[in-house]
N, C-alpha and C. Protein backbone atom coordinates (compact mmCIF):
# COMPACT_ATOMS: atom_id res chain seq x y z
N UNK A 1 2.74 10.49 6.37
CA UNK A 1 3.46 9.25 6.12
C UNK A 1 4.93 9.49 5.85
N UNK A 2 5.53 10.66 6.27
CA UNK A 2 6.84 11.00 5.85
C UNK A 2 7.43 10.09 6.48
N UNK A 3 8.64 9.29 6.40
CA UNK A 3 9.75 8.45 6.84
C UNK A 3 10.53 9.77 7.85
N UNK A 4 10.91 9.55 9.24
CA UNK A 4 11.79 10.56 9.81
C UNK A 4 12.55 9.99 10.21
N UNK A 5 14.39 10.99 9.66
CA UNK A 5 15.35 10.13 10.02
C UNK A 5 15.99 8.64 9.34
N UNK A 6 15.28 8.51 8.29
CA UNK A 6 15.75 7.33 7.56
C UNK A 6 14.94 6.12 8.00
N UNK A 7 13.61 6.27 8.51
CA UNK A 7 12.97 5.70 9.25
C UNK A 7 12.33 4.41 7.66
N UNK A 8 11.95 3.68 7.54
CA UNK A 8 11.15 2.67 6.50
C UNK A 8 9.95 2.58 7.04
N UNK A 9 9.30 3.19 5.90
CA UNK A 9 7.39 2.81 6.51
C UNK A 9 6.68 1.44 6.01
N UNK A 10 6.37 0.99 6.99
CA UNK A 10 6.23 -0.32 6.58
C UNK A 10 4.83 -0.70 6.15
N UNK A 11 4.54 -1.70 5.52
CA UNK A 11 3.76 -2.15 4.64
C UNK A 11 2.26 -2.59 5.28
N UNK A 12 2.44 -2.10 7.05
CA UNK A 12 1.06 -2.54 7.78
C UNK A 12 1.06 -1.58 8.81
N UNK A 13 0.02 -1.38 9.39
CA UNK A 13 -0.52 -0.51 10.06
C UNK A 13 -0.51 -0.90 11.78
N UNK A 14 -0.72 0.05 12.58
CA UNK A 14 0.20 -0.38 13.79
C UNK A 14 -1.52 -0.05 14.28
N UNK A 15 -1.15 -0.59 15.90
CA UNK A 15 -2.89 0.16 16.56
C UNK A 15 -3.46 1.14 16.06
N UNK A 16 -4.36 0.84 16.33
CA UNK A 16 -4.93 2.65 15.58
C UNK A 16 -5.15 2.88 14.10
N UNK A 17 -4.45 2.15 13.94
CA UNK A 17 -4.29 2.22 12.02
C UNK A 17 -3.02 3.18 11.63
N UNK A 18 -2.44 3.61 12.65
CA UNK A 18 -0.92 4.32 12.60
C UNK A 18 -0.10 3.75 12.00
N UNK A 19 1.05 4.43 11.51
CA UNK A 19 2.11 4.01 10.75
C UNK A 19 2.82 3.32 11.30
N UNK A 20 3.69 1.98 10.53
CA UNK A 20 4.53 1.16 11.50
C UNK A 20 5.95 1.76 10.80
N UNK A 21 7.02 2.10 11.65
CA UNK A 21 8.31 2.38 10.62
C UNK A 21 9.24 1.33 11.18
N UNK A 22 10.51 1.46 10.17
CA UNK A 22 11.55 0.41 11.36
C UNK A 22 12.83 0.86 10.60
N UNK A 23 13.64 0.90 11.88
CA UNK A 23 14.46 1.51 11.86
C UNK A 23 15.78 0.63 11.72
N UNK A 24 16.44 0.57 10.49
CA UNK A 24 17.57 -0.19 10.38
C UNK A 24 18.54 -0.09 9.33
N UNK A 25 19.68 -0.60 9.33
CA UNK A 25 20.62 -0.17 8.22
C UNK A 25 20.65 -1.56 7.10
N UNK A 26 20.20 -2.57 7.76
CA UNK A 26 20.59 -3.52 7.14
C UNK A 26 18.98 -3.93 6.35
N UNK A 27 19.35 -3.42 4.75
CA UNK A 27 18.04 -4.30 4.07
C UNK A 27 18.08 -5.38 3.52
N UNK A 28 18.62 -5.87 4.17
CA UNK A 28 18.72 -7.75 4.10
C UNK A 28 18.59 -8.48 5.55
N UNK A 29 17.98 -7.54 6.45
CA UNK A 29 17.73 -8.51 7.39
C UNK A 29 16.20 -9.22 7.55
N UNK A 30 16.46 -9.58 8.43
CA UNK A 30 14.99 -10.18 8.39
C UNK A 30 13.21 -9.41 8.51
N UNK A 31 13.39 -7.89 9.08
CA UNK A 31 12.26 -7.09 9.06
C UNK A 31 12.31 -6.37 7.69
N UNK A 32 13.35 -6.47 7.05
CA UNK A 32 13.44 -5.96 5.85
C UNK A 32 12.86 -6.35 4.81
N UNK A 33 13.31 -8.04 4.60
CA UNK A 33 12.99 -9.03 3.90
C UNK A 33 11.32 -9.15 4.19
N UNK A 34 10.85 -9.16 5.55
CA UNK A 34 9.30 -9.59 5.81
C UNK A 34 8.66 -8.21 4.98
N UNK A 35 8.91 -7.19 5.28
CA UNK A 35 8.44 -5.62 4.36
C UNK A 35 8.63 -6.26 3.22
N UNK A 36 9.92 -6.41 2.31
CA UNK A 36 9.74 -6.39 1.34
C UNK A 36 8.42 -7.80 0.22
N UNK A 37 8.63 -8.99 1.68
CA UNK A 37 7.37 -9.94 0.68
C UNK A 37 6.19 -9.60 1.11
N UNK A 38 5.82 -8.57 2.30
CA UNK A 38 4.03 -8.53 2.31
C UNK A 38 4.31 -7.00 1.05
N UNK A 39 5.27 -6.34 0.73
CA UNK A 39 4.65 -5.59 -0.35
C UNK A 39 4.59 -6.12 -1.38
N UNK A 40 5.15 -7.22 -1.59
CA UNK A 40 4.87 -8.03 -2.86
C UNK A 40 3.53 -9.04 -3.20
N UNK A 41 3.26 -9.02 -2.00
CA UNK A 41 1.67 -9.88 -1.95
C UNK A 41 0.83 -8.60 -2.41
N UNK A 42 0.95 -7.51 -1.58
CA UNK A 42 -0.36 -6.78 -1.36
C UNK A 42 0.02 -6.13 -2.80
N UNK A 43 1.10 -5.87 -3.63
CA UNK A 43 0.98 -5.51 -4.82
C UNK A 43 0.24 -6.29 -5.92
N UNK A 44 0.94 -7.62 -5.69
CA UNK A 44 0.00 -8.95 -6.65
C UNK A 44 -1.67 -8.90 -6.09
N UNK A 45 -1.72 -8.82 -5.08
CA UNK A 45 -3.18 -9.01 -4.95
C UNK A 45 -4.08 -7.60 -4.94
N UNK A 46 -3.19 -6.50 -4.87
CA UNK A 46 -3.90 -5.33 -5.95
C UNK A 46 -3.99 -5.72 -7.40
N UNK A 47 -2.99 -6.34 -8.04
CA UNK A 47 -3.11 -6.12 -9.66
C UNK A 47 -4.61 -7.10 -9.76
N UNK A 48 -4.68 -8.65 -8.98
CA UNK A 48 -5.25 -9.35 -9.11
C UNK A 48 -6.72 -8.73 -9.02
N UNK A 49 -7.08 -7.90 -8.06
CA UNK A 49 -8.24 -7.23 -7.89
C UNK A 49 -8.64 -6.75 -9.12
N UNK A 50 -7.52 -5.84 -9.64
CA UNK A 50 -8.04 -4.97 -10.10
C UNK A 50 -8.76 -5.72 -11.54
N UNK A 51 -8.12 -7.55 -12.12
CA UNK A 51 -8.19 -7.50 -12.82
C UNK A 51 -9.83 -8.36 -12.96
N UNK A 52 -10.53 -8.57 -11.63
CA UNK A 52 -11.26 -9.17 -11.28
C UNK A 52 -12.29 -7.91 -11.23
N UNK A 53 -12.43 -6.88 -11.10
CA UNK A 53 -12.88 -5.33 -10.75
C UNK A 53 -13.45 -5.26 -12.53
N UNK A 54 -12.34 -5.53 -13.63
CA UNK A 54 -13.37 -5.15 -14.64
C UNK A 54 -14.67 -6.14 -15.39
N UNK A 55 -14.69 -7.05 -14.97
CA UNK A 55 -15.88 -7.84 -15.41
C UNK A 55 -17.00 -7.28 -14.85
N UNK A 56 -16.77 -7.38 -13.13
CA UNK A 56 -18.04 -6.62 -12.63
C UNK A 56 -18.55 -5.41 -12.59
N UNK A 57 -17.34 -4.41 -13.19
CA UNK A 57 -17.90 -3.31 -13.66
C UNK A 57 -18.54 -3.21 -15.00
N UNK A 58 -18.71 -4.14 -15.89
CA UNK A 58 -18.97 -4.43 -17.07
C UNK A 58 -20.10 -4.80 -17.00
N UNK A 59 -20.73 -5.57 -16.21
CA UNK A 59 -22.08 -6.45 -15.59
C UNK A 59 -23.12 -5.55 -15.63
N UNK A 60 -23.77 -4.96 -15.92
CA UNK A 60 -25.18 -3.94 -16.05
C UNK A 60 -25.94 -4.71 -15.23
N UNK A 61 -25.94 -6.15 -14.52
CA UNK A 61 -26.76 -7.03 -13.53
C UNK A 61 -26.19 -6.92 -12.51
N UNK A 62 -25.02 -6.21 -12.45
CA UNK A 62 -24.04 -6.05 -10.60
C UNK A 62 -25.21 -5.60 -9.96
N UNK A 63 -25.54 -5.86 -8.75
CA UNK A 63 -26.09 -5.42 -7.76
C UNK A 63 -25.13 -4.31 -6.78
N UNK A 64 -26.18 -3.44 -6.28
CA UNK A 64 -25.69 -2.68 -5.45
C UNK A 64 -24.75 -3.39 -4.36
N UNK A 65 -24.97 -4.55 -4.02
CA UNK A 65 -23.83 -5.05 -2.44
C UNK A 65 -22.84 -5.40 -3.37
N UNK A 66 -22.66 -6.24 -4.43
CA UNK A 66 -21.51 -6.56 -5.26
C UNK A 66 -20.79 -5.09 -5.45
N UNK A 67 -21.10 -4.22 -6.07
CA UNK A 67 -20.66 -3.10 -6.31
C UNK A 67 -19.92 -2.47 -4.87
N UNK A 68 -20.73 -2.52 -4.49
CA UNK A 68 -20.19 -1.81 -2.71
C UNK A 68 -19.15 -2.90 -1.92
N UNK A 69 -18.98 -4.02 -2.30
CA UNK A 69 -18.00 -4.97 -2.00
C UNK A 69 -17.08 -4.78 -2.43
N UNK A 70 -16.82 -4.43 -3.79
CA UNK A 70 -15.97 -4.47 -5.31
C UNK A 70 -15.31 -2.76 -4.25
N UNK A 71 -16.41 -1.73 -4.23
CA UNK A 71 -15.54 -0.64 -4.17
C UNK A 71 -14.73 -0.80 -2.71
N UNK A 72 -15.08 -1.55 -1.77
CA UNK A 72 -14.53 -1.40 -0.47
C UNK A 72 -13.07 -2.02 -0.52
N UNK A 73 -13.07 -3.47 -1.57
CA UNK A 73 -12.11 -4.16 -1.82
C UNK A 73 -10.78 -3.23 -2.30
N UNK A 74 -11.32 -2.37 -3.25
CA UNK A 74 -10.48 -1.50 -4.63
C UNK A 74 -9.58 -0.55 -3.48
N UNK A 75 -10.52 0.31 -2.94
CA UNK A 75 -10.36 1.18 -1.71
C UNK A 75 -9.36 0.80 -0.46
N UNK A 76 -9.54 -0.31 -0.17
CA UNK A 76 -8.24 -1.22 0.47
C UNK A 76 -6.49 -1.59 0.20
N UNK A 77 -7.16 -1.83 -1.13
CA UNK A 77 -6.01 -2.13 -1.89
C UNK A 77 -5.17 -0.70 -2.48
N UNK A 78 -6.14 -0.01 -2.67
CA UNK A 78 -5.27 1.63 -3.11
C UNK A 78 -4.74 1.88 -2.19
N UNK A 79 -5.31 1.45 -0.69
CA UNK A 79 -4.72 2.25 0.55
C UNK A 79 -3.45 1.71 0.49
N UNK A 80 -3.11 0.04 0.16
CA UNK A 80 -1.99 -0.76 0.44
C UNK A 80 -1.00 -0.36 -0.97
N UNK A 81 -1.49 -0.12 -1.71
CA UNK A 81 -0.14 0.70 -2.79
C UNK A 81 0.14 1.46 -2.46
N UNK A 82 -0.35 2.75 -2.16
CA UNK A 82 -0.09 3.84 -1.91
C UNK A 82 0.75 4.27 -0.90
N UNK A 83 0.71 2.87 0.46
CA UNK A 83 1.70 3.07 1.20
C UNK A 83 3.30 2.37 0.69
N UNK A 84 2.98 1.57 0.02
CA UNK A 84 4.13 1.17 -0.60
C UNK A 84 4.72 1.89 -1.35
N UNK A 85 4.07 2.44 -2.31
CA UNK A 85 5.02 3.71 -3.38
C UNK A 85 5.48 4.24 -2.13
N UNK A 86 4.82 5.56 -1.36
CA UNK A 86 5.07 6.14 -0.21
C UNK A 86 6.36 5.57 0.16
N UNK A 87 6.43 4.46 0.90
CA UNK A 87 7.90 3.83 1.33
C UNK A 87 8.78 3.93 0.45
N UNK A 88 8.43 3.04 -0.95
CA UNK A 88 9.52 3.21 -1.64
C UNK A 88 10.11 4.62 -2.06
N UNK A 89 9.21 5.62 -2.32
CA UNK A 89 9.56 6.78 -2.87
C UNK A 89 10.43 7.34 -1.26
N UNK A 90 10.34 7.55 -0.35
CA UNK A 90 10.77 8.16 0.81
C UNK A 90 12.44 7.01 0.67
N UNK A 91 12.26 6.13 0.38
CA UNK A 91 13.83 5.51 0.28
C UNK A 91 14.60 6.03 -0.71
N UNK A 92 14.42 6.30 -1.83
CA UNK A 92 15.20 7.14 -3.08
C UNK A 92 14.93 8.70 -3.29
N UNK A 93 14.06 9.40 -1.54
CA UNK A 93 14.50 10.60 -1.67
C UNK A 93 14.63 11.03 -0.39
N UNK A 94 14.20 12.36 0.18
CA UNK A 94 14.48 12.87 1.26
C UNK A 94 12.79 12.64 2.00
N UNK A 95 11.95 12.05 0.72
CA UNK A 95 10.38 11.82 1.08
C UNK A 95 9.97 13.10 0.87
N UNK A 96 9.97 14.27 0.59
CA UNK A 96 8.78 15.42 0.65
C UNK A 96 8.67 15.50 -0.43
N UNK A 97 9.04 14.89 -1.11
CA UNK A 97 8.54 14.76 -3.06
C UNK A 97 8.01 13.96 -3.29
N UNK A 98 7.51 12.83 -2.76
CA UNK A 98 6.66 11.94 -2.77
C UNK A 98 5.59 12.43 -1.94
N UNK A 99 5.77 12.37 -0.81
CA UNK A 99 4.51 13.35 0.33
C UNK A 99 3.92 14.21 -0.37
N UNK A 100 4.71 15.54 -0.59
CA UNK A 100 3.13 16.58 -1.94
C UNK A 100 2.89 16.09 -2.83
N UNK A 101 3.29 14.76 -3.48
CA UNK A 101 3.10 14.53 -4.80
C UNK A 101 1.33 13.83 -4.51
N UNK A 102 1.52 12.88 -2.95
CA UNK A 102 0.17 12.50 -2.61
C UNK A 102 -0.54 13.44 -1.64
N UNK A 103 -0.35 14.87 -1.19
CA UNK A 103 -0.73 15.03 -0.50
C UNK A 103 -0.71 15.00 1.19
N UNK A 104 0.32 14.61 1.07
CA UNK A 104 0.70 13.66 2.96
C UNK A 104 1.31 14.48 3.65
């Protein structure tokens, strides 16, 4: 997920499930602005998960499909932070300090 070239990794996934980057100077234009509000959704609707995640882990009556719903949901949403830190961290460095920090 390294950014190459000053590249911005963006907040959705291209065919394949490949990285989308975009390449521009201006972060006030309009692909900038669209990156910056789907990472603001998919951040709110991680916190929101997560805060919906502890009741049903609390439930000793969760069923196995609730549970396996709950983890597929959680699992989604880690994927969608993780690319966001990722971006953001690759903008305030050269990115390979963020990359080993996850592994990438």
């Amino acid at each position: 997920m390294t950014a190459h070239n000053g590249l911005r990794l963006l907040p959705w996934a291209g065919p394949e499930g490949k990285p989308c980057y975009l390449s521009t100077d201006d972060a006030d234009g309009f692909m900038s602005r669209l990156a910056d509000h789907i990472e603001a959704i998919q951040l709110g609707m991680a916190s929101e998960l997560l805060e919906q995640a502890a009741p049903v882990l609390d439930d000793e009556t969760a069923n196995g499909e609730e549970l396996s719903l709950l983890a597929a949901q959680l699992a989604g949403a880690l994927r969608d932070v993780l690319r966001v830190a990722t971006s953001r961290g690759n903008r305030h460095t050269d990115g390979s300090a963020v990359d080993a920090e996850f592994g990438l």
